[in-house]
C-alpha atoms as a PDB file:
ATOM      1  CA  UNK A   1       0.000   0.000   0.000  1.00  0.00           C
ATOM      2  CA  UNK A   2       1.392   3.782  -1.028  1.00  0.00           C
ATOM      3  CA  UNK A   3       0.372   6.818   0.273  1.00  0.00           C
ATOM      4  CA  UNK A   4      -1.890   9.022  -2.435  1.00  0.00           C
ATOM      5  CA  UNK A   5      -2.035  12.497  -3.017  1.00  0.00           C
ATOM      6  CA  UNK A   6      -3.388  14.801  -5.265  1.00  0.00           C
ATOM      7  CA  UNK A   7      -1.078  17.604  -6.246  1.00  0.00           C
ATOM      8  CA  UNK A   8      -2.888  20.130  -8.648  1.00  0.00           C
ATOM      9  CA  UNK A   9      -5.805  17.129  -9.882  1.00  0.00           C
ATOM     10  CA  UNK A  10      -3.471  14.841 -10.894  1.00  0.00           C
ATOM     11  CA  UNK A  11      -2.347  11.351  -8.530  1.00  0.00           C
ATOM     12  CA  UNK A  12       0.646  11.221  -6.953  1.00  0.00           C
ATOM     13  CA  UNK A  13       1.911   8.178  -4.965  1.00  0.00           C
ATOM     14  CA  UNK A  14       5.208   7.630  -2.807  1.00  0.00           C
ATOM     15  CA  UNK A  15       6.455   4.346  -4.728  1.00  0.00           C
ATOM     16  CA  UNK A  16      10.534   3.071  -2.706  1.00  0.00           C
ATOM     17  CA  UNK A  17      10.570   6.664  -1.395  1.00  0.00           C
ATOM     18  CA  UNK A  18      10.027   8.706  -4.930  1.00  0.00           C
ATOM     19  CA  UNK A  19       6.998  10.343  -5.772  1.00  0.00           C
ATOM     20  CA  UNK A  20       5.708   9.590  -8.757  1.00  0.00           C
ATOM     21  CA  UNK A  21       2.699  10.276 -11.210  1.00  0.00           C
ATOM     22  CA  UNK A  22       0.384   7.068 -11.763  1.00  0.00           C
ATOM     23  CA  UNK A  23      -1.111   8.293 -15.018  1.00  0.00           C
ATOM     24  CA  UNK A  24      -3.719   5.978 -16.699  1.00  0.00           C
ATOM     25  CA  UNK A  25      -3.805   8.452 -19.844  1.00  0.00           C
ATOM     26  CA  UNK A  26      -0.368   7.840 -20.623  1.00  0.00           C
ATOM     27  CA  UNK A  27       0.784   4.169 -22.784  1.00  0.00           C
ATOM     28  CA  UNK A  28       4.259   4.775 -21.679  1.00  0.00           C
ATOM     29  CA  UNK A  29       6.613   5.044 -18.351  1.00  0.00           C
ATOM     30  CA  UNK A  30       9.579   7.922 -17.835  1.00  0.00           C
ATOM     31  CA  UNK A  31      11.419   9.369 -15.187  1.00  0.00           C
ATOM     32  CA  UNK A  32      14.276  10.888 -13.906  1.00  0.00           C
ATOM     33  CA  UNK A  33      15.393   7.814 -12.667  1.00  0.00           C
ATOM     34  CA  UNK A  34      16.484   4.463 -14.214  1.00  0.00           C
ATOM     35  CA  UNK A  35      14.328   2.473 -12.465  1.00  0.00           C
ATOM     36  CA  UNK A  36      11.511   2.223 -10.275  1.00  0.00           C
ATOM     37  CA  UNK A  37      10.786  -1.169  -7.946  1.00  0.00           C
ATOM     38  CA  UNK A  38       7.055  -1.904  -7.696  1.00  0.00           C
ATOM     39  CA  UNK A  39       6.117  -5.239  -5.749  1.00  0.00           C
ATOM     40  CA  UNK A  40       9.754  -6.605  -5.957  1.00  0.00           C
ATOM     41  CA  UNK A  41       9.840  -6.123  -9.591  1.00  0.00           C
ATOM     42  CA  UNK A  42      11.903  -3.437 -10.833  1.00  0.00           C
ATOM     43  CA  UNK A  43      10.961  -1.681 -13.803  1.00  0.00           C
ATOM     44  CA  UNK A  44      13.149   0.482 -16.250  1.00  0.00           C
ATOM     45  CA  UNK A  45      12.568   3.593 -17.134  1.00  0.00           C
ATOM     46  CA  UNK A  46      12.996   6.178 -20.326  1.00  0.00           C
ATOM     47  CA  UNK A  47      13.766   9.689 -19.645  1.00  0.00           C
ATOM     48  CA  UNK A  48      10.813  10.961 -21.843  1.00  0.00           C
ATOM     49  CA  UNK A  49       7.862  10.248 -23.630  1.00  0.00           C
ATOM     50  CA  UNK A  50       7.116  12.202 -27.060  1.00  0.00           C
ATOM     51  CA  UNK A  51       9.275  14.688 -26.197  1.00  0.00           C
ATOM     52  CA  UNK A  52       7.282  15.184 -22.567  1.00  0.00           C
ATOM     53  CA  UNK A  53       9.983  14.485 -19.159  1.00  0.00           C
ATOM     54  CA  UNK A  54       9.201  15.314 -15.286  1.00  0.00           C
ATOM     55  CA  UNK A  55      11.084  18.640 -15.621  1.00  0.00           C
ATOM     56  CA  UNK A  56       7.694  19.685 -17.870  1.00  0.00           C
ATOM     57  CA  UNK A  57       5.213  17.992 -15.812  1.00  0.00           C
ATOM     58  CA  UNK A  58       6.802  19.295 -12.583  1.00  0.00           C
ATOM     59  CA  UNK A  59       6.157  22.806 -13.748  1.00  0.00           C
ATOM     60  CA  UNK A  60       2.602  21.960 -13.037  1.00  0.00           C
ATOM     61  CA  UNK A  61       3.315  20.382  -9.461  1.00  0.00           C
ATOM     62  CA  UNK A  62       3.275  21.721  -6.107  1.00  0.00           C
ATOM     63  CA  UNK A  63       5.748  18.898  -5.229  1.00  0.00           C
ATOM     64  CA  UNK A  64       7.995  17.429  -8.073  1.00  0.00           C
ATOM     65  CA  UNK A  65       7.880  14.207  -9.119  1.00  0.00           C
ATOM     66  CA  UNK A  66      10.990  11.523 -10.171  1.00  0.00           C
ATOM     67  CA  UNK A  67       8.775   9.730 -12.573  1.00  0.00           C
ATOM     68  CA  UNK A  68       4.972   9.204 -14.670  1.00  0.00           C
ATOM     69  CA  UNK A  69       4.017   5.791 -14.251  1.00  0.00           C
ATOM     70  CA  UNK A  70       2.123   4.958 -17.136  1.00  0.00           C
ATOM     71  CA  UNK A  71       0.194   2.214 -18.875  1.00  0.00           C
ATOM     72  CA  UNK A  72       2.652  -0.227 -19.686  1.00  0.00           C
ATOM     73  CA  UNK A  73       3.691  -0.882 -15.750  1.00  0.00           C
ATOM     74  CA  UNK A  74       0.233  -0.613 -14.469  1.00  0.00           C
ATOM     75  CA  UNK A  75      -0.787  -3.097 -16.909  1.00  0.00           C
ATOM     76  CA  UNK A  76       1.371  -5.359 -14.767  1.00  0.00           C
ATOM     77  CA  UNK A  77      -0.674  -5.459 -11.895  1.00  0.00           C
ATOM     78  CA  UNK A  78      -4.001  -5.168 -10.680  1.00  0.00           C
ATOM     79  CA  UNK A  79      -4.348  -1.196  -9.200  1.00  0.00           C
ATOM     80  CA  UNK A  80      -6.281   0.677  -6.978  1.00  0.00           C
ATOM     81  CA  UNK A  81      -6.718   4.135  -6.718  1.00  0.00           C
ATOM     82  CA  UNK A  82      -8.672   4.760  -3.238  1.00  0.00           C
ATOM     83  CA  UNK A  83      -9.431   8.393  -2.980  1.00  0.00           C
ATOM     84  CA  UNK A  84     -11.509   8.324   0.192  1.00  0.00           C
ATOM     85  CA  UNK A  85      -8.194   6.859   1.687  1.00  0.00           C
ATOM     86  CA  UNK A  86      -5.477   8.408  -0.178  1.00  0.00           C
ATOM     87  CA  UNK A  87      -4.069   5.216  -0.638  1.00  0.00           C
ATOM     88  CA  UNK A  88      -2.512   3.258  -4.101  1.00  0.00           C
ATOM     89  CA  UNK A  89      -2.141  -0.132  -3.792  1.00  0.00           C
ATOM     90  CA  UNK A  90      -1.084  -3.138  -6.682  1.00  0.00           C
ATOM     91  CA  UNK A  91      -1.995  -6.264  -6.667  1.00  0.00           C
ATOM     92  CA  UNK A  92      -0.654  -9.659  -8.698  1.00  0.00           C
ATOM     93  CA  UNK A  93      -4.658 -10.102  -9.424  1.00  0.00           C
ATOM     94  CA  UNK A  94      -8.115 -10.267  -8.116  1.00  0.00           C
ATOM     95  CA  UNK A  95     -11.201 -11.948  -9.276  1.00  0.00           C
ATOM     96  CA  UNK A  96     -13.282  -9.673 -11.718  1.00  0.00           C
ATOM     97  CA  UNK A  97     -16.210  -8.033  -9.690  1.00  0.00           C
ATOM     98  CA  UNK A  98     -20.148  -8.112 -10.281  1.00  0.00           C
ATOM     99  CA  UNK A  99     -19.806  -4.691 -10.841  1.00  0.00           C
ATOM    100  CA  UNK A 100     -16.920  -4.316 -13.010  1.00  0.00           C
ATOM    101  CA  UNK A 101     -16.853  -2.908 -16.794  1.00  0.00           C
ATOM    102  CA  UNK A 102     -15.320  -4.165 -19.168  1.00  0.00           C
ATOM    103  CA  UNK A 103     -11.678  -2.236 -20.645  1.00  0.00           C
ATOM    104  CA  UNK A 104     -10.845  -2.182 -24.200  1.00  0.00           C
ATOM    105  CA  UNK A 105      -6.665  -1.346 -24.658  1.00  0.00           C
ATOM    106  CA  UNK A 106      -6.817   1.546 -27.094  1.00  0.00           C
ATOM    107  CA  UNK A 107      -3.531   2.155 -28.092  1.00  0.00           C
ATOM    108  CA  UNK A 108      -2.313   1.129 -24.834  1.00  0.00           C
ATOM    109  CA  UNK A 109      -4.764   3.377 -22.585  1.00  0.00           C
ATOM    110  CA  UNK A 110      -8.266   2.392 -21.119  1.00  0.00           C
ATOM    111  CA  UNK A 111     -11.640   2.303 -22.412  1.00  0.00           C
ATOM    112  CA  UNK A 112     -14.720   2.041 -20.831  1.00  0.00           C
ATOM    113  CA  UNK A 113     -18.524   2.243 -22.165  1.00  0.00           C
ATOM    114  CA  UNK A 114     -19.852   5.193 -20.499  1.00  0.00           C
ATOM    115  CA  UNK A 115     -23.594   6.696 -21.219  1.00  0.00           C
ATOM    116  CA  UNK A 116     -23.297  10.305 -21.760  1.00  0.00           C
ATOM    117  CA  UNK A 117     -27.122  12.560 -21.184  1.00  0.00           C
ATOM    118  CA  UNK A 118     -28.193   8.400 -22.234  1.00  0.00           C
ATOM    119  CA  UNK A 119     -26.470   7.771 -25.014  1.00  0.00           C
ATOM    120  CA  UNK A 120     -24.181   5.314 -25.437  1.00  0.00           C
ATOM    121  CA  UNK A 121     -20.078   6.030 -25.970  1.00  0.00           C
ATOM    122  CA  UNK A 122     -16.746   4.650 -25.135  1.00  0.00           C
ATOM    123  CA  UNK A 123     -14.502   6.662 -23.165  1.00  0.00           C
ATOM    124  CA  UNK A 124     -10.785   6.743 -21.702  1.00  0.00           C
ATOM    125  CA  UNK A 125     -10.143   6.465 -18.047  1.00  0.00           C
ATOM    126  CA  UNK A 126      -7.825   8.903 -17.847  1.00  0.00           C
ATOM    127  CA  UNK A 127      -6.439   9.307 -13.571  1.00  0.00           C
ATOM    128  CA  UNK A 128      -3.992  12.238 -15.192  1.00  0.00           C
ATOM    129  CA  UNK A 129      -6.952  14.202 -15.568  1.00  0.00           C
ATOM    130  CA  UNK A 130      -8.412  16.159 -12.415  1.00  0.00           C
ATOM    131  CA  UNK A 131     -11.452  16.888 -15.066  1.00  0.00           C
ATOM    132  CA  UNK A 132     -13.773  14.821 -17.361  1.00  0.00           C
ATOM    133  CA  UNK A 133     -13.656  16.179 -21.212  1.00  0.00           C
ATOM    134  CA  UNK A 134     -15.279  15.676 -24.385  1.00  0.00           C
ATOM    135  CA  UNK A 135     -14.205  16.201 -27.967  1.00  0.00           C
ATOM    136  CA  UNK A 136     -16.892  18.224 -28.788  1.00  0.00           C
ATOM    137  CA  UNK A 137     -18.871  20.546 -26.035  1.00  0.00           C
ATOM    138  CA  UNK A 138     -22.507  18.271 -24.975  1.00  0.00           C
ATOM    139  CA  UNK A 139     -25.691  19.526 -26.482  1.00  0.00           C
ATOM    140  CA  UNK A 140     -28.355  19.943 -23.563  1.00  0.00           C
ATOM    141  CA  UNK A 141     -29.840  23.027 -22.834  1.00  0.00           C
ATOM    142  CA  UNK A 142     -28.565  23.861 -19.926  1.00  0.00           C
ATOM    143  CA  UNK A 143     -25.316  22.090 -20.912  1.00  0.00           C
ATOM    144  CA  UNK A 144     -23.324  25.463 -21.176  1.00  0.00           C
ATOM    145  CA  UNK A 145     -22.030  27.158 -17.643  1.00  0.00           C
ATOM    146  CA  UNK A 146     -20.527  29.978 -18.825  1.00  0.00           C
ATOM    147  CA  UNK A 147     -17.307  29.465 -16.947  1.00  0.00           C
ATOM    148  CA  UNK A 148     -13.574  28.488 -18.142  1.00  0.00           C
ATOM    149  CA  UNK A 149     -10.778  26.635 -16.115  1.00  0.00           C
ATOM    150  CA  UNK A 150      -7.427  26.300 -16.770  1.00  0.00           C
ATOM    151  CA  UNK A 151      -6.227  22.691 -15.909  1.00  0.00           C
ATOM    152  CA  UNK A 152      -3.394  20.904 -17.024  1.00  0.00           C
ATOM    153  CA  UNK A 153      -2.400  17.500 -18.311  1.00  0.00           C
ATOM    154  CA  UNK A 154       0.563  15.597 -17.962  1.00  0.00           C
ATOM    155  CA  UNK A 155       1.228  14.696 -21.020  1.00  0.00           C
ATOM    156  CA  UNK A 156      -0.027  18.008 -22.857  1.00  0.00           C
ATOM    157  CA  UNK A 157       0.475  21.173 -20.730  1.00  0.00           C
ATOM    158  CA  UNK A 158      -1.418  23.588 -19.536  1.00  0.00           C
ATOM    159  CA  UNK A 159      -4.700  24.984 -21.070  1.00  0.00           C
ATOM    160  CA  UNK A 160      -7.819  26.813 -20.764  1.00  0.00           C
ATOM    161  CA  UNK A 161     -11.345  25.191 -21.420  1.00  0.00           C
ATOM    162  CA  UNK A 162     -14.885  26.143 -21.817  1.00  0.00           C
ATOM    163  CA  UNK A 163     -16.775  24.322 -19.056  1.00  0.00           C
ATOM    164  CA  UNK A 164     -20.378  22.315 -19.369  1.00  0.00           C
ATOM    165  CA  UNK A 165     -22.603  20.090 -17.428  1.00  0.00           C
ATOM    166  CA  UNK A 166     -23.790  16.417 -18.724  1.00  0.00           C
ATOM    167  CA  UNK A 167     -25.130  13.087 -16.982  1.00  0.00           C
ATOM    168  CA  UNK A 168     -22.099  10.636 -16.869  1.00  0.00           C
ATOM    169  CA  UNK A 169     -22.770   6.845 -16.125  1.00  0.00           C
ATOM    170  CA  UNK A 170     -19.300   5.006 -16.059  1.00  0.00           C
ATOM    171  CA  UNK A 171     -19.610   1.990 -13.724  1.00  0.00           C
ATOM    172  CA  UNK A 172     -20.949   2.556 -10.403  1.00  0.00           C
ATOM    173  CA  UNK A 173     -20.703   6.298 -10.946  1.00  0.00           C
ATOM    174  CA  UNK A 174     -23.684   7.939 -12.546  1.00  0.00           C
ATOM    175  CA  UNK A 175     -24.791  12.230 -12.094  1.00  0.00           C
ATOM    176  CA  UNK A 176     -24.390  15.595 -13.355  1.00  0.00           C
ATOM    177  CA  UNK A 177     -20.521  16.008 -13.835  1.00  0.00           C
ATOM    178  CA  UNK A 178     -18.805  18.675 -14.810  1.00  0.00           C
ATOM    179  CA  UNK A 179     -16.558  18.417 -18.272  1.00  0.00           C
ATOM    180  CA  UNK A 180     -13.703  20.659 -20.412  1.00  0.00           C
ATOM    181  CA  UNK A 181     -13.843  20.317 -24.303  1.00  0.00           C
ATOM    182  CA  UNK A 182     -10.107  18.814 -25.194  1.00  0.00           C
ATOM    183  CA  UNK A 183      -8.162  21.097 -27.159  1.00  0.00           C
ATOM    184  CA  UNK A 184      -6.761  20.067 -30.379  1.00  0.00           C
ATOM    185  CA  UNK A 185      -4.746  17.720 -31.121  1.00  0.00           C
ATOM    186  CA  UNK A 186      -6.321  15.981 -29.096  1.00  0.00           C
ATOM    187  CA  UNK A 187      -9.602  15.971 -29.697  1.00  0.00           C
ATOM    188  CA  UNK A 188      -8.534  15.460 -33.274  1.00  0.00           C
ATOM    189  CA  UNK A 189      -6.892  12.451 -31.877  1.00  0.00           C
ATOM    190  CA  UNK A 190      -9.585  10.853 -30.211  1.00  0.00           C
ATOM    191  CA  UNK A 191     -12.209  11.233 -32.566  1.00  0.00           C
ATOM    192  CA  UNK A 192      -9.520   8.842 -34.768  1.00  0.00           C
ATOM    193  CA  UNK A 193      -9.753   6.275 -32.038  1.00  0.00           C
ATOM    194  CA  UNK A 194     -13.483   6.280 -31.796  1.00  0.00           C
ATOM    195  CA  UNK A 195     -13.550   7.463 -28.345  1.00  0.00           C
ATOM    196  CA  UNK A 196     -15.564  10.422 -26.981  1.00  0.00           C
ATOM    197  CA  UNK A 197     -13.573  11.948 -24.149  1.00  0.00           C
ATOM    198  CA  UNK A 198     -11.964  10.954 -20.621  1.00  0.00           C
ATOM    199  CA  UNK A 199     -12.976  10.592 -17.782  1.00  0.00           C
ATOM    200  CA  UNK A 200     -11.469  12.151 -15.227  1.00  0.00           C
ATOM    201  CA  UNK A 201     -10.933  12.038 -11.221  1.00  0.00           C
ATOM    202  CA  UNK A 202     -14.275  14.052 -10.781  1.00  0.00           C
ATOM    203  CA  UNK A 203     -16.451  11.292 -11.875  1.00  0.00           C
ATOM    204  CA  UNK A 204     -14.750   9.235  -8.828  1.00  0.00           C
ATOM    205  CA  UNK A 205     -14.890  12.382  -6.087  1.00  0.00           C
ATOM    206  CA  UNK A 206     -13.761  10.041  -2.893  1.00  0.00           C
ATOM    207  CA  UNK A 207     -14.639   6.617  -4.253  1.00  0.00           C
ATOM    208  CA  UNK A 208     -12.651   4.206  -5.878  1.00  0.00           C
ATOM    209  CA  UNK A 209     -11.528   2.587  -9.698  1.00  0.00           C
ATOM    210  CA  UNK A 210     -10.010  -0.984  -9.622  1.00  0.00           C
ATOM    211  CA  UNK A 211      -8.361  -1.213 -12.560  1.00  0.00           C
ATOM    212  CA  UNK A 212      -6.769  -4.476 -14.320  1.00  0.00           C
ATOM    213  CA  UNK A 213      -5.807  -3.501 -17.689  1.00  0.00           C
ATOM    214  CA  UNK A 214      -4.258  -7.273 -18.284  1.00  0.00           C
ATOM    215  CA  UNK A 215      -7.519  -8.816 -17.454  1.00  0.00           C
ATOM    216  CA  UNK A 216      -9.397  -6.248 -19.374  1.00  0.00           C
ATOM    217  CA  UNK A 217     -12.174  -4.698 -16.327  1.00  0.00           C
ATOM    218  CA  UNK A 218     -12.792  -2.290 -14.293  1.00  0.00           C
ATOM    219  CA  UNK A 219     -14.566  -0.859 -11.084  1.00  0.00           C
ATOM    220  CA  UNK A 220     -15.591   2.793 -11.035  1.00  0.00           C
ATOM    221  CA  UNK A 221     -17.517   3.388  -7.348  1.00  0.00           C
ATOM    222  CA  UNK A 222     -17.759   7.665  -6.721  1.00  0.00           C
ATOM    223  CA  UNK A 223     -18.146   8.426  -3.571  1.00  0.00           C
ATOM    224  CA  UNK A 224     -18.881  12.302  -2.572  1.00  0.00           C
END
């Protein structure tokens, strides 16, 4: 079990005394360090990712970071991000749950069906994100609420987004949630991949997602 934080949205756990981003969004590992030991298994590292390294990400950060753990170690295990307990903790496996989803590998990052104002889309479970977004703003009436954010992602930057209102069933977490409209590339991006937006830490609030990418489900319980 590691001790969880959120610094500025995004997850950040204390993994053999580093601190380190565990970013869902993200197909690929890096750090400022060679290596990072996870369960007595000690996984290498690249310094960057498409041009992206700590330095940028820790721009963003109140407290900086010695590595993004992404996709292709968390596939490895079984994870949970508890965020009524602040805790991280991977497992070797676990028995798929009545209430799990199931995850489709999408270039190496998560997707989940979601139902979005009841209509039916697949979406990325992205833990890098402090928000939910969409690739295009939702239609409702009342969908627009005339405020912007800036936010941040790890593996983008910093932006500023237009922000709306839409129901959001992923999992055990259904209700009005607030979403950003991605900026392009990606949006551009993930219209390619046939996937309508991420979702964010916002649709979890203080609950939990179990996620086991190598045996393809997950759990998504909010908790307010």
């Amino acid at each position: 079990m590691h001790a969880l934080k959120l610094d500025n949205g995004v997850p950040v756990a204390e993994i053999s005394g580093l601190l380190a981003v565990v970013d869902t969004g993200s197909p690929a590992s890096f750090g400022a360090v060679g290596a990072l030991a996870i369960q007595s298994r000690e996984f290498p590292l690249a310094s960057q990712y498409l041009g992206v390294d700590v330095g940028a990400i820790n721009r963003h950060l109140q407290s900086p970071v010695a590595a993004l753990i992404g996709t292709d170690i968390l596939r490895e295990f079984v994870v949970t991000f508890d965020l009524g307990t602040n805790t991280l903790v991977f497992e070797a496996g676990r028995l798929t749950p009545p209430e799990a989803v199931e995850v489709t590998d999408v270039m190496g990052v998560p997707v989940v069906p979601a139902r979005l104002d009841g209509v039916d889309h697949s979406m990325i479970v992205d833990t890098g994100a402090a928000l939910s977004y969409l690739v295009a703003p939702p239609t409702g009436a009342d969908a627009a609420l005339g405020e912007t954010m800036d936010d941040f992602l790890p593996m983008f930057g910093k932006f500023r987004t237009e922000l709306f209102q839409a129901h959001l069933t992923a999992g055990r977490s259904a209700g009005i949630r607030r979403f950003g409209v991605l900026p392009p590339p990606l949006d551009g991006l993930l219209r390619m991949l046939g996937v309508s937006g991420l979702i964010g830490l916002n649709a979890i609030g203080s609950g939990r997602l179990v996620l086991s990418l190598g045996g393809g489900w997950a759990s998504i319980e909010r908790a307010d």
